[in-house]
C-alpha atoms as a PDB file:
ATOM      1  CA  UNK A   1      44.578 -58.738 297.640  1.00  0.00           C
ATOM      2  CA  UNK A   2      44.830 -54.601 297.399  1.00  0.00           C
ATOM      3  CA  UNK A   3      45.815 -54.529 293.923  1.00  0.00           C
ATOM      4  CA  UNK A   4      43.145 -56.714 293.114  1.00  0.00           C
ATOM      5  CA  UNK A   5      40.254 -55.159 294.977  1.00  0.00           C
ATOM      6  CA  UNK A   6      41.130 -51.722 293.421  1.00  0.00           C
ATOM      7  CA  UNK A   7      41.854 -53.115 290.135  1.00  0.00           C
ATOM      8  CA  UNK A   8      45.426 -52.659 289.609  1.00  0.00           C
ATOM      9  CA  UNK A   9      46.989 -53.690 286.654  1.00  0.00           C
ATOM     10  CA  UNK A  10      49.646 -53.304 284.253  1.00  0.00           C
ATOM     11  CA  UNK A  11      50.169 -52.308 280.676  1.00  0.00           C
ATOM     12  CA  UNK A  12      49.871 -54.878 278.262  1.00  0.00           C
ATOM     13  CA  UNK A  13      53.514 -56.196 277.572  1.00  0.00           C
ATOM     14  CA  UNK A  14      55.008 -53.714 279.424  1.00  0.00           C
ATOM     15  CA  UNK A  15      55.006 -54.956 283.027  1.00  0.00           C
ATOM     16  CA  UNK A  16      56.591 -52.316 284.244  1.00  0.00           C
ATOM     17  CA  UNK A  17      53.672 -50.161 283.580  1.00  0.00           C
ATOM     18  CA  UNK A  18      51.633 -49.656 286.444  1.00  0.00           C
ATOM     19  CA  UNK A  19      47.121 -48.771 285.844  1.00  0.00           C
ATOM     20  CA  UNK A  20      45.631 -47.242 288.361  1.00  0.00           C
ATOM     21  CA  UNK A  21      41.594 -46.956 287.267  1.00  0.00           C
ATOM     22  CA  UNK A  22      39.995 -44.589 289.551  1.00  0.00           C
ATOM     23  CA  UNK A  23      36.020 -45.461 289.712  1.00  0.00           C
ATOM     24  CA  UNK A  24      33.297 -42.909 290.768  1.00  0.00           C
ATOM     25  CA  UNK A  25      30.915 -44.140 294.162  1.00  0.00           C
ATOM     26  CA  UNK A  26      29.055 -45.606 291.371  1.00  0.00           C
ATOM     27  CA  UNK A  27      31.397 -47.716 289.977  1.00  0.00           C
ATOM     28  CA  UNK A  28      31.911 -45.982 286.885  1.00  0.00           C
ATOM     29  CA  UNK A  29      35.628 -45.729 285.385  1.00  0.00           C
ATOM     30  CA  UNK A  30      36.383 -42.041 285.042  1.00  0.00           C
ATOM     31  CA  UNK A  31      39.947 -41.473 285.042  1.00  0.00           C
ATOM     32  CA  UNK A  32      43.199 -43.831 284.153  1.00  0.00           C
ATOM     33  CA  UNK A  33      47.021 -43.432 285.364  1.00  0.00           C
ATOM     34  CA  UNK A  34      49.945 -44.914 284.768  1.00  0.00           C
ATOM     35  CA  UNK A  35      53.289 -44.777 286.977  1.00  0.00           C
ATOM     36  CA  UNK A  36      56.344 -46.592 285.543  1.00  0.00           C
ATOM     37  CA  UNK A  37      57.543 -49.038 288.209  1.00  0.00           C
ATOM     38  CA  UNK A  38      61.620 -48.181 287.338  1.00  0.00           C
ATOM     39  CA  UNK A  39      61.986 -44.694 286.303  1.00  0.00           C
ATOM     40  CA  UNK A  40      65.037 -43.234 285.699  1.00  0.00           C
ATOM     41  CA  UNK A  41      65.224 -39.686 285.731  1.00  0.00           C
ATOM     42  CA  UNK A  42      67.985 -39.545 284.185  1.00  0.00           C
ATOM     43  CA  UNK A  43      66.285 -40.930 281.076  1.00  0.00           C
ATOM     44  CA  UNK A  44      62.532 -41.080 281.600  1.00  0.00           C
ATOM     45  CA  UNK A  45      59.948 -38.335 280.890  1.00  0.00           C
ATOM     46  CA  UNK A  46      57.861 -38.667 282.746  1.00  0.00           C
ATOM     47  CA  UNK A  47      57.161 -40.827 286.409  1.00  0.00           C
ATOM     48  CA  UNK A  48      53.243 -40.786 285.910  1.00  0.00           C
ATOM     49  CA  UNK A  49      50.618 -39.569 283.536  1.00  0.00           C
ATOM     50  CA  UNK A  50      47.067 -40.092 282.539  1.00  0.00           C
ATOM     51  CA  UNK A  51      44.703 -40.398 279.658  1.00  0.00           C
ATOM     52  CA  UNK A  52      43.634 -37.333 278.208  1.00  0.00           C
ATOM     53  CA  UNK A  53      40.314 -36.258 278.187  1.00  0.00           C
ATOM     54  CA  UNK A  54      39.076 -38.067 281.487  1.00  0.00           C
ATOM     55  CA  UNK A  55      37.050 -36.878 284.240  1.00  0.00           C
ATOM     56  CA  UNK A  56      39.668 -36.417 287.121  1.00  0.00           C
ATOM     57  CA  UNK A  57      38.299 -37.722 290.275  1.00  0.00           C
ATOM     58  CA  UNK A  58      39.462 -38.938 293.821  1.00  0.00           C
ATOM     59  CA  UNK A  59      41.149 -42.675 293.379  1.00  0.00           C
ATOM     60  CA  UNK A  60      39.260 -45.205 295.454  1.00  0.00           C
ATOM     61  CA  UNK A  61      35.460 -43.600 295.582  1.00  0.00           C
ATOM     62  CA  UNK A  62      34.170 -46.825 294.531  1.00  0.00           C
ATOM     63  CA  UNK A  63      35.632 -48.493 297.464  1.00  0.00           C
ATOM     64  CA  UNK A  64      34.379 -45.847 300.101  1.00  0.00           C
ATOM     65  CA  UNK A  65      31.744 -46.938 302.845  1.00  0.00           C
ATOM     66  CA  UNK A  66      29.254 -44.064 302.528  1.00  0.00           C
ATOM     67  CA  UNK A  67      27.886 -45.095 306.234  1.00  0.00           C
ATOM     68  CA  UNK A  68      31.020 -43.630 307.776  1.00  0.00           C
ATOM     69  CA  UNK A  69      31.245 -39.539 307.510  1.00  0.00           C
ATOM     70  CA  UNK A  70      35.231 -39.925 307.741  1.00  0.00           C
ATOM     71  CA  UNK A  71      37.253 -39.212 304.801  1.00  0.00           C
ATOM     72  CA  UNK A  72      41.081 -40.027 304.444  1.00  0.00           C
ATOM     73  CA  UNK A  73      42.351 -37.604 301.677  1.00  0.00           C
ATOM     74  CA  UNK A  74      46.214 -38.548 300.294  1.00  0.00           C
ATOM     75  CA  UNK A  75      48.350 -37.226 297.876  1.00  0.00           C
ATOM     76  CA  UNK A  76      49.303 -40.666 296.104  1.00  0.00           C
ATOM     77  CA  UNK A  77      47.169 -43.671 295.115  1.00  0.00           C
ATOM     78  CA  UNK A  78      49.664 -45.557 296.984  1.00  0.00           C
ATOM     79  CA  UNK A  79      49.421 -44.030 299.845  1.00  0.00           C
ATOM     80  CA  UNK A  80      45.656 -44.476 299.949  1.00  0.00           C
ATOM     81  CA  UNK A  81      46.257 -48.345 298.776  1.00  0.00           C
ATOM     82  CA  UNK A  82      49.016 -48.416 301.960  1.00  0.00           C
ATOM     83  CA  UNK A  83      45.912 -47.038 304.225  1.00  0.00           C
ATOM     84  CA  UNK A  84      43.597 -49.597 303.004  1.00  0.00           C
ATOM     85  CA  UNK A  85      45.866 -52.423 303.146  1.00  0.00           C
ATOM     86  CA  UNK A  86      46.426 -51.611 307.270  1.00  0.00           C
ATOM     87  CA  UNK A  87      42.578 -51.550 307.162  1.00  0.00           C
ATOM     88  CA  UNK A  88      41.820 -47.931 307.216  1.00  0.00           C
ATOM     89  CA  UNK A  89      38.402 -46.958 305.691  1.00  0.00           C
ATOM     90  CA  UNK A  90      37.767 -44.588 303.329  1.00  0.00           C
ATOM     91  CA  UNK A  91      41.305 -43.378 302.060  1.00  0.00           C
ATOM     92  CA  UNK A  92      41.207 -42.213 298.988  1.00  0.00           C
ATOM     93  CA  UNK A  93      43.861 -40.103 297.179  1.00  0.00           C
ATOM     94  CA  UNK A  94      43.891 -37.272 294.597  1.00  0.00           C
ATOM     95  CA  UNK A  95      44.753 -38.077 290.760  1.00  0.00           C
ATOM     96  CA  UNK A  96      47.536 -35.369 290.005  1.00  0.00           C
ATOM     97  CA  UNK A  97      49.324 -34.588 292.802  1.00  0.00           C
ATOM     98  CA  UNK A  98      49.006 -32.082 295.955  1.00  0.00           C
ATOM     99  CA  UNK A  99      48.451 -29.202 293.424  1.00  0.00           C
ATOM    100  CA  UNK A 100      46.232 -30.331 291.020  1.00  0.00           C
ATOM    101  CA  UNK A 101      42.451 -29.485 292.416  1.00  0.00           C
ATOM    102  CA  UNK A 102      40.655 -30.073 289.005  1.00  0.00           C
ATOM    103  CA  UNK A 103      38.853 -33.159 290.972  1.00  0.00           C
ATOM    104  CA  UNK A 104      37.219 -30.891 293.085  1.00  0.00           C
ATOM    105  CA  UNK A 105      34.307 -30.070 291.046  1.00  0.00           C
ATOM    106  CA  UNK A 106      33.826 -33.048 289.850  1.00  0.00           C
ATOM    107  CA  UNK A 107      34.490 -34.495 293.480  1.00  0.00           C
ATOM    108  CA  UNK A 108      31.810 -31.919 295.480  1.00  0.00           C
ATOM    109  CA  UNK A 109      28.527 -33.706 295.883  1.00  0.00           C
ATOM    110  CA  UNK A 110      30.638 -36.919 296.647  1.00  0.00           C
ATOM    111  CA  UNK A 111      32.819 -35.001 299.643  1.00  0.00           C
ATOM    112  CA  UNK A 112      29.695 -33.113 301.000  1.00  0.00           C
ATOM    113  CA  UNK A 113      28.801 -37.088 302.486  1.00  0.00           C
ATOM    114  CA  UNK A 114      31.468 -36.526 304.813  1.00  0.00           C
ATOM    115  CA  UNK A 115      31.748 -34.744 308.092  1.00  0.00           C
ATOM    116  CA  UNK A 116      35.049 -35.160 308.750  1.00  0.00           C
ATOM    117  CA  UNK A 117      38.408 -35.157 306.380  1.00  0.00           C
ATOM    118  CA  UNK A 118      41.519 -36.466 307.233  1.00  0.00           C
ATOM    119  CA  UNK A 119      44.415 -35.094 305.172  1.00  0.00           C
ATOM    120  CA  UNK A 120      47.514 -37.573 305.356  1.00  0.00           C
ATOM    121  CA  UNK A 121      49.564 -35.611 302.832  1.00  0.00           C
ATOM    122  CA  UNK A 122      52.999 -35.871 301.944  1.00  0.00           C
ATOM    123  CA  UNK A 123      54.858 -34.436 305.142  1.00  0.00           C
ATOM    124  CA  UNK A 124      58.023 -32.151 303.515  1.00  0.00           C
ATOM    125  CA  UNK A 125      59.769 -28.753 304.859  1.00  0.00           C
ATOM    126  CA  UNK A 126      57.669 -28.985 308.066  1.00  0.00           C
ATOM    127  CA  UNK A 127      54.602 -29.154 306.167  1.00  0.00           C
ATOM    128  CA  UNK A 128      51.304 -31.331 305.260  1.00  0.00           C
ATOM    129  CA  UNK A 129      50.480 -31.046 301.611  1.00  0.00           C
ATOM    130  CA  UNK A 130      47.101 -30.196 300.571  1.00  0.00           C
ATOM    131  CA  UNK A 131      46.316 -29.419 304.542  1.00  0.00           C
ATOM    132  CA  UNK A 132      46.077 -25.410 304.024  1.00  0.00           C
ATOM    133  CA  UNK A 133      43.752 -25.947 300.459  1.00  0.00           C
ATOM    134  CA  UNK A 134      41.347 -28.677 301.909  1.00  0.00           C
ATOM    135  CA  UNK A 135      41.191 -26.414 305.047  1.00  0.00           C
ATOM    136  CA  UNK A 136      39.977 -23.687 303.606  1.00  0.00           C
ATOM    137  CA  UNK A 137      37.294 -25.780 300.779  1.00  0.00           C
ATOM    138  CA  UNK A 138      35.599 -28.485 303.115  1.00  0.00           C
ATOM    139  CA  UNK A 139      32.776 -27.842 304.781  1.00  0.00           C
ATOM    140  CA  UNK A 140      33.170 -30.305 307.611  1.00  0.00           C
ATOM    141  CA  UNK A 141      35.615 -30.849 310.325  1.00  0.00           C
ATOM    142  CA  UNK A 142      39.207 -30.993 309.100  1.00  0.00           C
ATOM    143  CA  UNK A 143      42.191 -32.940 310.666  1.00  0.00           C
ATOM    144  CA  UNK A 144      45.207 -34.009 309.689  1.00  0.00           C
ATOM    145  CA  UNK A 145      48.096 -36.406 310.724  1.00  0.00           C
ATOM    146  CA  UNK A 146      50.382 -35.043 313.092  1.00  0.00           C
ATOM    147  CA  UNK A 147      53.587 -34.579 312.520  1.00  0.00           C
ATOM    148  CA  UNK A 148      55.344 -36.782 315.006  1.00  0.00           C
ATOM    149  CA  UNK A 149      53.312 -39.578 313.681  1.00  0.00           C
ATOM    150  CA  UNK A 150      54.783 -39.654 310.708  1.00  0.00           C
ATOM    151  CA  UNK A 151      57.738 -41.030 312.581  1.00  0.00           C
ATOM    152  CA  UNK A 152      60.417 -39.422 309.708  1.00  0.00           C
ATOM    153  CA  UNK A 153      58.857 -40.519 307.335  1.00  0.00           C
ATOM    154  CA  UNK A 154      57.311 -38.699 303.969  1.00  0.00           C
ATOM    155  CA  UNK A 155      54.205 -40.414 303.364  1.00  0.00           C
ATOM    156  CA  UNK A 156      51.964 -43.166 303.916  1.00  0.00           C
ATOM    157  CA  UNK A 157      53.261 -45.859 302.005  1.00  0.00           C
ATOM    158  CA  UNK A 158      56.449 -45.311 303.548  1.00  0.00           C
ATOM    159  CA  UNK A 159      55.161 -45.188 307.502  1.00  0.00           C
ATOM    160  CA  UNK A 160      53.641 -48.734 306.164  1.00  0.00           C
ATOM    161  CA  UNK A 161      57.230 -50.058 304.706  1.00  0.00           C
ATOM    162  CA  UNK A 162      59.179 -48.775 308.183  1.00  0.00           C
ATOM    163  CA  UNK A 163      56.831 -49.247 310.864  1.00  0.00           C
ATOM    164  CA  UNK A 164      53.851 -51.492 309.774  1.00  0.00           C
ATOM    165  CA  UNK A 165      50.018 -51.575 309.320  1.00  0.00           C
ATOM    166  CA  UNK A 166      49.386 -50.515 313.145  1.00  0.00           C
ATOM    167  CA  UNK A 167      51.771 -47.070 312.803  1.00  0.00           C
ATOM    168  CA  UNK A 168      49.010 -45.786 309.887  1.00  0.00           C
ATOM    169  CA  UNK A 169      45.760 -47.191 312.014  1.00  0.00           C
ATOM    170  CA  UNK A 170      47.048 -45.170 315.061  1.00  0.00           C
ATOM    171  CA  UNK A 171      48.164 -42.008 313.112  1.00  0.00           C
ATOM    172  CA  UNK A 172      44.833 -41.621 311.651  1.00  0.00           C
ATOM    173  CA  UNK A 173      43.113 -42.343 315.113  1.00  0.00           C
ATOM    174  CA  UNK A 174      45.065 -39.491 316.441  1.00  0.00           C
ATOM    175  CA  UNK A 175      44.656 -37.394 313.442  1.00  0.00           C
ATOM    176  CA  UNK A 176      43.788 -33.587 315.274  1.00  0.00           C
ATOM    177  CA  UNK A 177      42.096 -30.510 314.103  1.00  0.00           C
END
């Protein structure tokens, strides 16, 4: 029901070709990625990539509920499709990774709605990606998960795999500043 409410697809005889369209807040494609469902680093190039010459903007704006100031910012459109699938409103999740901020422009007027951001980055070496950027850029109130509710895990998706839809609602209800 996810996939299809955020229009996921795949590529055209290659079903292990994942497209992820990310639509602006007014439902306007912008931006295109692809992640190949069984890469093998060992002979792959490349896990994800994009279409050139798109607008880069936050995956999941068209899906937002611009009535509620809270923002859920994550690293992977995954994760954001993990949060919505355990009902979480208004996750969204940044096109290139937790150090690519070329959304942000385009992004601004759309993020100045919100009081409040969540960050539920990646959770590695003891730290929260994207926590320290979005931190010192947003305007409003910033929290983040903490770190013992990521329960071990790295991300998200993965807190939704090991522990289940309720582990993501309450991490994000207890989400500090």
């Amino acid at each position: 029901e996810i996939t299809k409410r955020y229009h996921i697809t795949v590529q055209k005889g290659k079903e292990n070709i994942l497209v992820f369209p990310f639509y602006d807040e007014k439902n306007v494609l912008q931006f295109i990625k692809y992640r190949k469902t069984d890469f093998d680093k060992t002979k792959d190039k490349s896990k994800e990539w994009c279409e050139a010459d798109c607008k880069t903007i936050l995956f999941g704006m068209d899906q937002c509920n611009m009535e509620n100031d809270t923002l859920v910012l994550t690293e992977g459109q995954i994760d954001s499709l993990s949060l919505s699938e355990a009902g979480v409103e208004n996750a969204v999740s940044v096109p290139t990774g937790a150090n690519g901020f070329t959304w942000l422009p385009h992004c601004w007027d759309f993020l100045c709605n919100f009081n409040t951001l969540i960050v539920f980055g990646d959770y590695e070496k003891e730290k929260i990606t994207m926590l320290d950027e979005m931190y010192n850029r947003f305007n409003g109130t910033v929290k983040n998960i903490r770190p013992e509710d990521y329960k071990g895990c790295k991300d998200a998706n993965e807190i939704l795999c090991k522990y289940g839809k309720e582990a993501l609602v309450d991490a994000v209800a207890q989400a500090v500043p």
